[in-house]
C-alpha atoms as a PDB file:
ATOM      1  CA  UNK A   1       0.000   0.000   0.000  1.00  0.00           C
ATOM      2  CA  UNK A   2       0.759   3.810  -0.284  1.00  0.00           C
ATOM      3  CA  UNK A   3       1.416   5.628   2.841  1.00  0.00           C
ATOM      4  CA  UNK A   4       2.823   9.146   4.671  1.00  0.00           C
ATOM      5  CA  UNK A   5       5.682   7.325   6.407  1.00  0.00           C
ATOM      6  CA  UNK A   6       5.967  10.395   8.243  1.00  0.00           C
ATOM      7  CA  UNK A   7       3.513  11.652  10.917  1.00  0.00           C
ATOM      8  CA  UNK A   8       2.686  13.905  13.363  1.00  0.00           C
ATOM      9  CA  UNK A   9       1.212  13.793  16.745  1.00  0.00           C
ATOM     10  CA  UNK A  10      -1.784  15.979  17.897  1.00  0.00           C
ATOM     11  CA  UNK A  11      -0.763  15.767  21.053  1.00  0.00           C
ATOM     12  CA  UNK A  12       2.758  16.597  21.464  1.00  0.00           C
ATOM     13  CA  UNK A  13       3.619  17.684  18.144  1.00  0.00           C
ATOM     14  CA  UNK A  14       6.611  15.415  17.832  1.00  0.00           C
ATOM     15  CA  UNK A  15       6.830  13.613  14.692  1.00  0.00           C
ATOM     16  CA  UNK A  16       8.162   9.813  13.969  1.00  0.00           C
ATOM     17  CA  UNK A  17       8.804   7.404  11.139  1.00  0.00           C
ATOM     18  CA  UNK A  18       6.008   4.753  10.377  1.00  0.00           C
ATOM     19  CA  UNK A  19       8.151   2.758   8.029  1.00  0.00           C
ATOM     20  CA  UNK A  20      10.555   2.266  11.147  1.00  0.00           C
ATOM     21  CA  UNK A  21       8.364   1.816  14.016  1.00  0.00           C
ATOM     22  CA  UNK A  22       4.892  -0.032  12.041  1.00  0.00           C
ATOM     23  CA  UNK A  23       2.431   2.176  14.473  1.00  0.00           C
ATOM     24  CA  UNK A  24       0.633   5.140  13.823  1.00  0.00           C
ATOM     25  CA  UNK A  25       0.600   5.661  18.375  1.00  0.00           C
ATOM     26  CA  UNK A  26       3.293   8.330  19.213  1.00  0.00           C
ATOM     27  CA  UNK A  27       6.636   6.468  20.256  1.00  0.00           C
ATOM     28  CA  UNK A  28       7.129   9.749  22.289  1.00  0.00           C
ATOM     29  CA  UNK A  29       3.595   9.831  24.852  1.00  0.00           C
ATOM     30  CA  UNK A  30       1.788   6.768  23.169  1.00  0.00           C
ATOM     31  CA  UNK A  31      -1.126   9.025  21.855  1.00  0.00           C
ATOM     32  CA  UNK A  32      -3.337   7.294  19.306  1.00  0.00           C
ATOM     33  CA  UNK A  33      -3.956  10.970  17.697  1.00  0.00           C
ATOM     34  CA  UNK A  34      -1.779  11.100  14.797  1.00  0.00           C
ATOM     35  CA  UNK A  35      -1.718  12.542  11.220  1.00  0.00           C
ATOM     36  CA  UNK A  36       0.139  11.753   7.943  1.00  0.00           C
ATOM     37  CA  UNK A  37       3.020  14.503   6.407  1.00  0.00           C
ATOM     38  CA  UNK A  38       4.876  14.140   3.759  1.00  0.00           C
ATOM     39  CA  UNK A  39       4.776  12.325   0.618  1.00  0.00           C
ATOM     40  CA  UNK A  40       2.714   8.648   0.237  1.00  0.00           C
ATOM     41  CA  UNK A  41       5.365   5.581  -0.836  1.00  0.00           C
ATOM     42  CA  UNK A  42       4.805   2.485  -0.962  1.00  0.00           C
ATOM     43  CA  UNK A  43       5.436  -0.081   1.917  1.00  0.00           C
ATOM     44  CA  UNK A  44       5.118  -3.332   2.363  1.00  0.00           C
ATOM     45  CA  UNK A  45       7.609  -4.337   4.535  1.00  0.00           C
ATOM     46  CA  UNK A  46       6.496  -4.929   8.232  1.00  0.00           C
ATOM     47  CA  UNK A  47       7.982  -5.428  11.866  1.00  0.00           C
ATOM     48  CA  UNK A  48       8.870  -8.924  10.922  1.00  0.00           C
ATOM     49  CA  UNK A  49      11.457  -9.654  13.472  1.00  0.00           C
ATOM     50  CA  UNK A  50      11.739 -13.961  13.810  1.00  0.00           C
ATOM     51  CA  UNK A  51      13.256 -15.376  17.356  1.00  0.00           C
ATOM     52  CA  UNK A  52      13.112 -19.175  17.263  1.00  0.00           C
ATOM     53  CA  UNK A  53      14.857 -19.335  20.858  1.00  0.00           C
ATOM     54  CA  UNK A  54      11.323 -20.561  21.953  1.00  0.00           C
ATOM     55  CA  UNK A  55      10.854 -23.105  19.796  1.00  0.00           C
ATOM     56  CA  UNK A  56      14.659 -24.218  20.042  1.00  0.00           C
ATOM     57  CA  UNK A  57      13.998 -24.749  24.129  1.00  0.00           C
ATOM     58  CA  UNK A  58      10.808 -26.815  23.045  1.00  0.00           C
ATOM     59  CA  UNK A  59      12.761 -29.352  20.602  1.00  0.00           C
ATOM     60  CA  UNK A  60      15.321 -29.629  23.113  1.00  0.00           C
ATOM     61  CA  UNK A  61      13.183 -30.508  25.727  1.00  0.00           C
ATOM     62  CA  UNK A  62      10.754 -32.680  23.731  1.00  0.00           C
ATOM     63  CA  UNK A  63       9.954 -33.764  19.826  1.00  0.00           C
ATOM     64  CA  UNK A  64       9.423 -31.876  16.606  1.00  0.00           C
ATOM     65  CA  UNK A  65       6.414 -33.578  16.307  1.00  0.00           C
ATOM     66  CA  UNK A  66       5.302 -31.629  19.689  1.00  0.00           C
ATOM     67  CA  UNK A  67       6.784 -28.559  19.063  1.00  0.00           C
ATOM     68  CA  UNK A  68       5.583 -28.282  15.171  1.00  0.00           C
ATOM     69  CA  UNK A  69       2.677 -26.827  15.907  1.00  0.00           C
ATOM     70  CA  UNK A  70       3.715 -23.625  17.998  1.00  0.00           C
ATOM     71  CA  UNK A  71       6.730 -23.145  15.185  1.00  0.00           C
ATOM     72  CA  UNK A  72       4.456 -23.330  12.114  1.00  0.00           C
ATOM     73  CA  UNK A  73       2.918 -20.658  13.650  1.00  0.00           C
ATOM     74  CA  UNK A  74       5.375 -18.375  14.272  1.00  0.00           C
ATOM     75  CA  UNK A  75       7.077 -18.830  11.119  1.00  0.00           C
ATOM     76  CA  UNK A  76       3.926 -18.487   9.468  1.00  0.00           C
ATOM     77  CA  UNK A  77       3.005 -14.974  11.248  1.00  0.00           C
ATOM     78  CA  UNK A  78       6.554 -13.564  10.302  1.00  0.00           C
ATOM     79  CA  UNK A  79       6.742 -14.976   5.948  1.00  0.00           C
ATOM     80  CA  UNK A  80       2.917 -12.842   6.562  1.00  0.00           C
ATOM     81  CA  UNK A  81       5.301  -9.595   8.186  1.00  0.00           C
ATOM     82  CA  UNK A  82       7.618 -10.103   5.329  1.00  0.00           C
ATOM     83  CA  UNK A  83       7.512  -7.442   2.937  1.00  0.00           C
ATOM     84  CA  UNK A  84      10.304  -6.149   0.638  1.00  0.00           C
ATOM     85  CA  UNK A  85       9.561  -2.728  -0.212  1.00  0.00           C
ATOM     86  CA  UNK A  86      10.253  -0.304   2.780  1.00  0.00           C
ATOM     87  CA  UNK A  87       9.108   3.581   1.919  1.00  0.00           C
ATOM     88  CA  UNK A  88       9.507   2.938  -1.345  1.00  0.00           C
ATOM     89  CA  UNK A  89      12.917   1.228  -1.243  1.00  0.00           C
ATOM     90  CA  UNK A  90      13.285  -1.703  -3.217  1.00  0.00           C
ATOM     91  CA  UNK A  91      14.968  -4.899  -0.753  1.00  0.00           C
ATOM     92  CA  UNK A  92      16.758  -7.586  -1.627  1.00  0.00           C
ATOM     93  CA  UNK A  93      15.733 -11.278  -0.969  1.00  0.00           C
ATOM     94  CA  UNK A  94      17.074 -11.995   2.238  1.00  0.00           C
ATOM     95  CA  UNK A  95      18.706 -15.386   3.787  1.00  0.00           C
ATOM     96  CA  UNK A  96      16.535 -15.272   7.018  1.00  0.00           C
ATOM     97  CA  UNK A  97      13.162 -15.253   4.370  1.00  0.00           C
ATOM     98  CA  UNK A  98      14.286 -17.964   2.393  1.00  0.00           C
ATOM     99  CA  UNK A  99      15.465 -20.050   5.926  1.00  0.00           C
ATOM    100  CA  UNK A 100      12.162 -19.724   7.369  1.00  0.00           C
ATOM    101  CA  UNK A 101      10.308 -20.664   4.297  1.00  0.00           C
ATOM    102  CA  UNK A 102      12.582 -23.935   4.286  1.00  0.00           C
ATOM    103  CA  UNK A 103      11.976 -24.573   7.906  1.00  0.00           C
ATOM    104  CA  UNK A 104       8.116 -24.609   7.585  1.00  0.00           C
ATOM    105  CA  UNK A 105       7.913 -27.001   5.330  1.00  0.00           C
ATOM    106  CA  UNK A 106      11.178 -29.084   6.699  1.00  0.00           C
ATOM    107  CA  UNK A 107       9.670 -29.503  10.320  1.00  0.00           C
ATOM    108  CA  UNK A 108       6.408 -30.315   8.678  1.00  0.00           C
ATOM    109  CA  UNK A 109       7.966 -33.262   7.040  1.00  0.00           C
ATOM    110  CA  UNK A 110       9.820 -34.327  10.332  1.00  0.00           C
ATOM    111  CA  UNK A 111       6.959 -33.924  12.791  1.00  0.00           C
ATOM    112  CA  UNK A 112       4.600 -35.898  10.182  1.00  0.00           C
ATOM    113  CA  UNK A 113       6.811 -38.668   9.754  1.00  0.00           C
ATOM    114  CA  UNK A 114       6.198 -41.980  12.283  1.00  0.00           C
ATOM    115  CA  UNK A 115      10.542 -42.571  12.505  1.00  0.00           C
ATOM    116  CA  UNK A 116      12.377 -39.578  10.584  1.00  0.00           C
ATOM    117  CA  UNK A 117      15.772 -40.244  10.087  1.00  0.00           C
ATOM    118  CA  UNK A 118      18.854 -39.179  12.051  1.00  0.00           C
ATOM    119  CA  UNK A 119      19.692 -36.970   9.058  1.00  0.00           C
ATOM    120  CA  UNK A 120      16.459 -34.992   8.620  1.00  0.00           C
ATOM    121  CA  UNK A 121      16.483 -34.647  12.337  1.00  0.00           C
ATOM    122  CA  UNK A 122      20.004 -33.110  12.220  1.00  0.00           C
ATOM    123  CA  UNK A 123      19.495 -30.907   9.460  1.00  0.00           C
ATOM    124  CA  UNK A 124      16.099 -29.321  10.700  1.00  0.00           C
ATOM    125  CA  UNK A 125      17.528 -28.831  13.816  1.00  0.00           C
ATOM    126  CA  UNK A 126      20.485 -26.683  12.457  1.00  0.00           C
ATOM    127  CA  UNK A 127      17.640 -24.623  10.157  1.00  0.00           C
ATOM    128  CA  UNK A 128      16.129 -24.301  13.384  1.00  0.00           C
ATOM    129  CA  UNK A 129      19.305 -23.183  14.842  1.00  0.00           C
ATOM    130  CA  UNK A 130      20.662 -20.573  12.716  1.00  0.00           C
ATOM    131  CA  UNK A 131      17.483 -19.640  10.177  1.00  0.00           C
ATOM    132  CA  UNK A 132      16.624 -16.544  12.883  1.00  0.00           C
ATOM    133  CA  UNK A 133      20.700 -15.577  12.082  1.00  0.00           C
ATOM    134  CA  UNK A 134      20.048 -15.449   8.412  1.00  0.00           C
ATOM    135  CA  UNK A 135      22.301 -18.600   7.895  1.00  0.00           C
ATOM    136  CA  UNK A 136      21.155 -21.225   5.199  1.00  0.00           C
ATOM    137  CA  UNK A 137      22.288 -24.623   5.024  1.00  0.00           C
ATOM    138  CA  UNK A 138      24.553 -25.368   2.286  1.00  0.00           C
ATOM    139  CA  UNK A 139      23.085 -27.521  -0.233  1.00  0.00           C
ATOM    140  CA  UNK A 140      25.069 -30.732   0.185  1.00  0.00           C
ATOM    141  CA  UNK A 141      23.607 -30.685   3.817  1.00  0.00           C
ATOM    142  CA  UNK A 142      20.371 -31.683   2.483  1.00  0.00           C
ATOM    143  CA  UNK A 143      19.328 -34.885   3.200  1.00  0.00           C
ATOM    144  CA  UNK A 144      17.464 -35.989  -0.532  1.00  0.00           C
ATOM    145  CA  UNK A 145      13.981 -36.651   1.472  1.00  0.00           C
ATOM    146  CA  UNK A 146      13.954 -33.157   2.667  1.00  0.00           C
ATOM    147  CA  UNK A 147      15.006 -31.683  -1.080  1.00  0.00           C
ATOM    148  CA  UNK A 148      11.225 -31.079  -2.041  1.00  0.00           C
ATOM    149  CA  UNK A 149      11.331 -28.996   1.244  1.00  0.00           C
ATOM    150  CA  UNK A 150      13.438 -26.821   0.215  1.00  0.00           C
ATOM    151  CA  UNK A 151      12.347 -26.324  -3.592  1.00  0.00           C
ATOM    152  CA  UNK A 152       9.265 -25.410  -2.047  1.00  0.00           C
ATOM    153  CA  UNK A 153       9.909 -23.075   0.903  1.00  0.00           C
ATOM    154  CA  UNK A 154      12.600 -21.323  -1.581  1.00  0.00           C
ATOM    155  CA  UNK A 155       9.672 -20.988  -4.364  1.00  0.00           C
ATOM    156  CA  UNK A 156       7.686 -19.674  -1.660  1.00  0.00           C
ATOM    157  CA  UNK A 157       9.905 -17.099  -0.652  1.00  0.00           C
ATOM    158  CA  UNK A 158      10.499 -16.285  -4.141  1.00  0.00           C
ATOM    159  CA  UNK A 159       7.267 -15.647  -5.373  1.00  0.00           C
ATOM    160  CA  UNK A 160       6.305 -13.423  -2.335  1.00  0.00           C
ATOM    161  CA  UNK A 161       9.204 -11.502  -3.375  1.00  0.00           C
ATOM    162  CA  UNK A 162       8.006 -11.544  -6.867  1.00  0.00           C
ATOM    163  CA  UNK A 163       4.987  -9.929  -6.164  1.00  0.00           C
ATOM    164  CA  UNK A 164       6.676  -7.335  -4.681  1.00  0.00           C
ATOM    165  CA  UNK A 165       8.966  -6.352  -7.772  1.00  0.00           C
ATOM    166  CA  UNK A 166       5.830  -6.508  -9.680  1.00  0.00           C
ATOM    167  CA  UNK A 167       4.650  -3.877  -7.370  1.00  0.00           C
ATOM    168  CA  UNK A 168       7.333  -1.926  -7.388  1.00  0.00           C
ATOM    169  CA  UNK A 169       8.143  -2.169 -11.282  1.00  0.00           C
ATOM    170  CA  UNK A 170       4.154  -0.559 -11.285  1.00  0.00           C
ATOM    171  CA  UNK A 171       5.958   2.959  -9.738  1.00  0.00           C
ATOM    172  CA  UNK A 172       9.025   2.357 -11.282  1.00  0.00           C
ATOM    173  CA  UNK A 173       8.373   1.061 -14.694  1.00  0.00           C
ATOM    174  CA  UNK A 174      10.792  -1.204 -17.107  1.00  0.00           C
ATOM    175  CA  UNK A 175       9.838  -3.444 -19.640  1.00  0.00           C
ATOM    176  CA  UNK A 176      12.745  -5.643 -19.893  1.00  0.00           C
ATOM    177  CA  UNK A 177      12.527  -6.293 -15.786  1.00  0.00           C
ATOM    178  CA  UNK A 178       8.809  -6.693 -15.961  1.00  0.00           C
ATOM    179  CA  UNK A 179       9.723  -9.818 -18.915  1.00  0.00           C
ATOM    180  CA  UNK A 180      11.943 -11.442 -17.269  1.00  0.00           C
ATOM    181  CA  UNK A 181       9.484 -11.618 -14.060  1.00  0.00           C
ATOM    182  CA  UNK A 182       7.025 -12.965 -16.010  1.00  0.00           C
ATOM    183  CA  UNK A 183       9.482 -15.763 -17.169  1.00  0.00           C
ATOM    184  CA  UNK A 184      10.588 -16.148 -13.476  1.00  0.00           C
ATOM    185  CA  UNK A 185       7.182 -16.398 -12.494  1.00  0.00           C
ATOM    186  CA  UNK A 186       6.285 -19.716 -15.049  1.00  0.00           C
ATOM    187  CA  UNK A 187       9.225 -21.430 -13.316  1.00  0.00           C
ATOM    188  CA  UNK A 188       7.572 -20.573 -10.043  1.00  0.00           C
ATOM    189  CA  UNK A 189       4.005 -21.930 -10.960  1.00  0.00           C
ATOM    190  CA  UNK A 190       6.114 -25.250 -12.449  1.00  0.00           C
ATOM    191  CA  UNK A 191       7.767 -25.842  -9.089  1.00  0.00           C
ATOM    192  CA  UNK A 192       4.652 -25.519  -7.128  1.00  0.00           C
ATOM    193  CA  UNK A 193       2.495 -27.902  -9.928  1.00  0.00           C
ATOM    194  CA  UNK A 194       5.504 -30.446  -8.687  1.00  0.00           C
ATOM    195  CA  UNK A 195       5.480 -29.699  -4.908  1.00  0.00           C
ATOM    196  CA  UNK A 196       8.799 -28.554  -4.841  1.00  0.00           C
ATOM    197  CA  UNK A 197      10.402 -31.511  -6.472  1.00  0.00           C
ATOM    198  CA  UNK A 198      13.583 -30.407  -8.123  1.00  0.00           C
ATOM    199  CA  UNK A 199      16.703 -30.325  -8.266  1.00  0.00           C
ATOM    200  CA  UNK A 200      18.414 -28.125  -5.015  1.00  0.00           C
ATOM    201  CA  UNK A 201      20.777 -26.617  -7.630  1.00  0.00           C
ATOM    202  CA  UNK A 202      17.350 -25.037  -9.724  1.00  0.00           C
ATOM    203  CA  UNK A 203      16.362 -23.827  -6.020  1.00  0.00           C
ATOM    204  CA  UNK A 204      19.272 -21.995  -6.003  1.00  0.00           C
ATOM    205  CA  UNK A 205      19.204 -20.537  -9.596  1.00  0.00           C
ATOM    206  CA  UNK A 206      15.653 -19.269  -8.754  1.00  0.00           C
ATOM    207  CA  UNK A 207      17.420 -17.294  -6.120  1.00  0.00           C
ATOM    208  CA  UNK A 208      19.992 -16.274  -8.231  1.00  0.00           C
ATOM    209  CA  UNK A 209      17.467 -14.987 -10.641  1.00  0.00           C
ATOM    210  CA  UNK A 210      15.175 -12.808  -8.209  1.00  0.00           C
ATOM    211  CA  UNK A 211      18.906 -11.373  -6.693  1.00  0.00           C
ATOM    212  CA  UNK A 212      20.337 -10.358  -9.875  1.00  0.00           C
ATOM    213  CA  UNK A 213      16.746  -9.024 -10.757  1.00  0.00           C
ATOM    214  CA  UNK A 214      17.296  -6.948  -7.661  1.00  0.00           C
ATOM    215  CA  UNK A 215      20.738  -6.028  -8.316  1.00  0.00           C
ATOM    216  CA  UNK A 216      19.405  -4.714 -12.132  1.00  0.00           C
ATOM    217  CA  UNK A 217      17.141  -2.644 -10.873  1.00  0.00           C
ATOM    218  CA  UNK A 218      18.821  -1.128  -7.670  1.00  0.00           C
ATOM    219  CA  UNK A 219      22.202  -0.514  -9.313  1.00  0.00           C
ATOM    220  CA  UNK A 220      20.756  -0.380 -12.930  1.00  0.00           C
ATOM    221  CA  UNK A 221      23.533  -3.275 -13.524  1.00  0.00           C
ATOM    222  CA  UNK A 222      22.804  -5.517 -17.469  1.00  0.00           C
ATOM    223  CA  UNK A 223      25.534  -7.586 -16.597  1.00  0.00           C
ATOM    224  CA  UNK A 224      23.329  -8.942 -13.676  1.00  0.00           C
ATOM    225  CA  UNK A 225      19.930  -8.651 -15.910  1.00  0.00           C
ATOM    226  CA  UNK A 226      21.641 -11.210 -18.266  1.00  0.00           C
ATOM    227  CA  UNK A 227      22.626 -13.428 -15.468  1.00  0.00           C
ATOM    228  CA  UNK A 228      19.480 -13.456 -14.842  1.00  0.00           C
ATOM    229  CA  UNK A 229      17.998 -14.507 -18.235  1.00  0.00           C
ATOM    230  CA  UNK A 230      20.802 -16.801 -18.486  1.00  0.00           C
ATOM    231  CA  UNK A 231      19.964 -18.755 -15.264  1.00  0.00           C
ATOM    232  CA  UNK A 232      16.729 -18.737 -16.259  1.00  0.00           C
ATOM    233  CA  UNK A 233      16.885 -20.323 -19.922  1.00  0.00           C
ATOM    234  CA  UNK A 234      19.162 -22.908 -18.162  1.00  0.00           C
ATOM    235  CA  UNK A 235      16.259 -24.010 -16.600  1.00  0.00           C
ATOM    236  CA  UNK A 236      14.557 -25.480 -19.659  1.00  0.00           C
END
C-alpha cells in the first residue's frame, strides 16, 4: 500500500517514522492521535522480526512432532510480516526469508513422519538453529527426502518476493525487468504444480534470478539482468 511514512502527533507535536516503528501511536507519549506529512510511498515491509529461541527450548526438551505446531505458527506470522519494499525502497531477498520458508515445510515433514531419520532430524535442527541468524544450510547438507522442502519453501519465498517487484516495477516502470518476471514467475508456478520436487541446484538458480533481478534494478547493472535470463533459460 501507499502511505505518509511520516507523521505527526496531535498531542505533542513530535513527529516519527512509520516505516521504522509499524504504528501510527506516538513512540514519544503513546497518543493514538496522529496525522500523515509528507509524501505517500509504498510499503510493504512490516515489523517482521523472527526469534526461534522458543521453539529451540521446546525441541530440546521434547519432539518436533510436539513442538511443530507452535513453530508453524510463528514462522507463518513472520513470511505474513515479510515485505520487501520499505518507503519505497526496493529490498533484496534476504537469507533469514528464504530459511524460514525452508523450515516450515522441513519440520512439517519431520513432525509428520512416524521414525524420521537421524539426518532430517540433524538438518532441521540446524535450520532451526541458525534460520533466525540469516544462515542457510549449504546444499550438500540436504538430506534428498527433505530436497522437495526446500524447492518449495525457496519458491515460496520467491514468489512473495516476486509480487513485490511486480509492485514496485508498477511505480518504477521497465519493460525488460517486468519480462523477465514474467518468465521467473512460469518457473515458479512449475515448481509448485511439482510440490517442490527439483533439483536443489534449480532452487538456487531461482534465487539467483530474483537477486540479480534486484541487483538490475537497484544498481541499474545488465551484466546482472543477463545473469538473470541466463539462469533462467538454463532451466529449460
Amino acid at each position: 500500500m501507499e502511505i505518509r511514512g511520516e507523521r505527526e502527533c496531535k498531542e505533542c507535536g513530535r513527529q516519527w517514522s512509520y516505516y521504522e516503528t509499524g504504528s501510527v501511536s506516538c513512540p514519544y507519549c503513546g497518543s493514538l492521535r496522529s496525522v500523515g506529512v509528507g509524501d505517500r510511498e509504498r510499503h510493504t515491509a512490516g515489523q517482521a522480526v523472527l526469534d526461534l529461541s522458543e521453539h529451540r527450548a521446546a525441541v530440546a526438551n521434547g519432539t518436533f512432532r510436539d513442538a511443530a505446531p507452535a513453530l508453524k505458527s510463528d514462522l507463518r506470522a513472520y513470511i505474513r510480516k515479510t515485505g520487501y519494499i520499505h518507503g519505497g525502497e526496493l529490498l533484496p531477498l534476504d537469507d533469514t526469508s528464504l530459511a524460514a520458508h525452508e523450515l516450515l515445510h522441513a519440520v512439517d515433514v519431520v513432525a509428520r513422519s512416524n521414525r524420521p531419520t537421524d539426518d532430517e532430524q540433524l538438518f532441521v535442527l540446524d535450520l532451526l538453529r541458525e534460520a533466525d541468524e540469516g544462515i542457510r544450510p549449504d546444499m550438500k547438507e540436504v538430506p534428498k527426502s527433505l530436497t522437495d522442502a526446500r524447492g518449495l519453501g525457496y519458491a515460496n519465498a520467491i514468489e512473495a518476493y516476486h509480487d513485490d517487484l511486480t509492485k514496485w516495477l508498477d511505480d518504477h516502470p521497465d519493460p525488460e525487468a517486468r519480462t523477465t518476471l514474467e518468465t521467473l514467475s512460469n518457473h515458479l508456478k512449475r515448481v509448485d504444480a511439482l510440490e517442490g520436487d527439483i533439483s536443489l541446484n534449480e532452487s538456487e538458480a531461482l534465487v539467483g534470478v530474483a537477486r540479480d533481478i534486484y541487483t538490475y534494478l537497484t544498481d541499474d547493472d545488465l551484466d546482472a539482468l543477463a545473469s538473470a535470463r541466463d539462469q533462467l533459460s538454463a532451466l529449460f
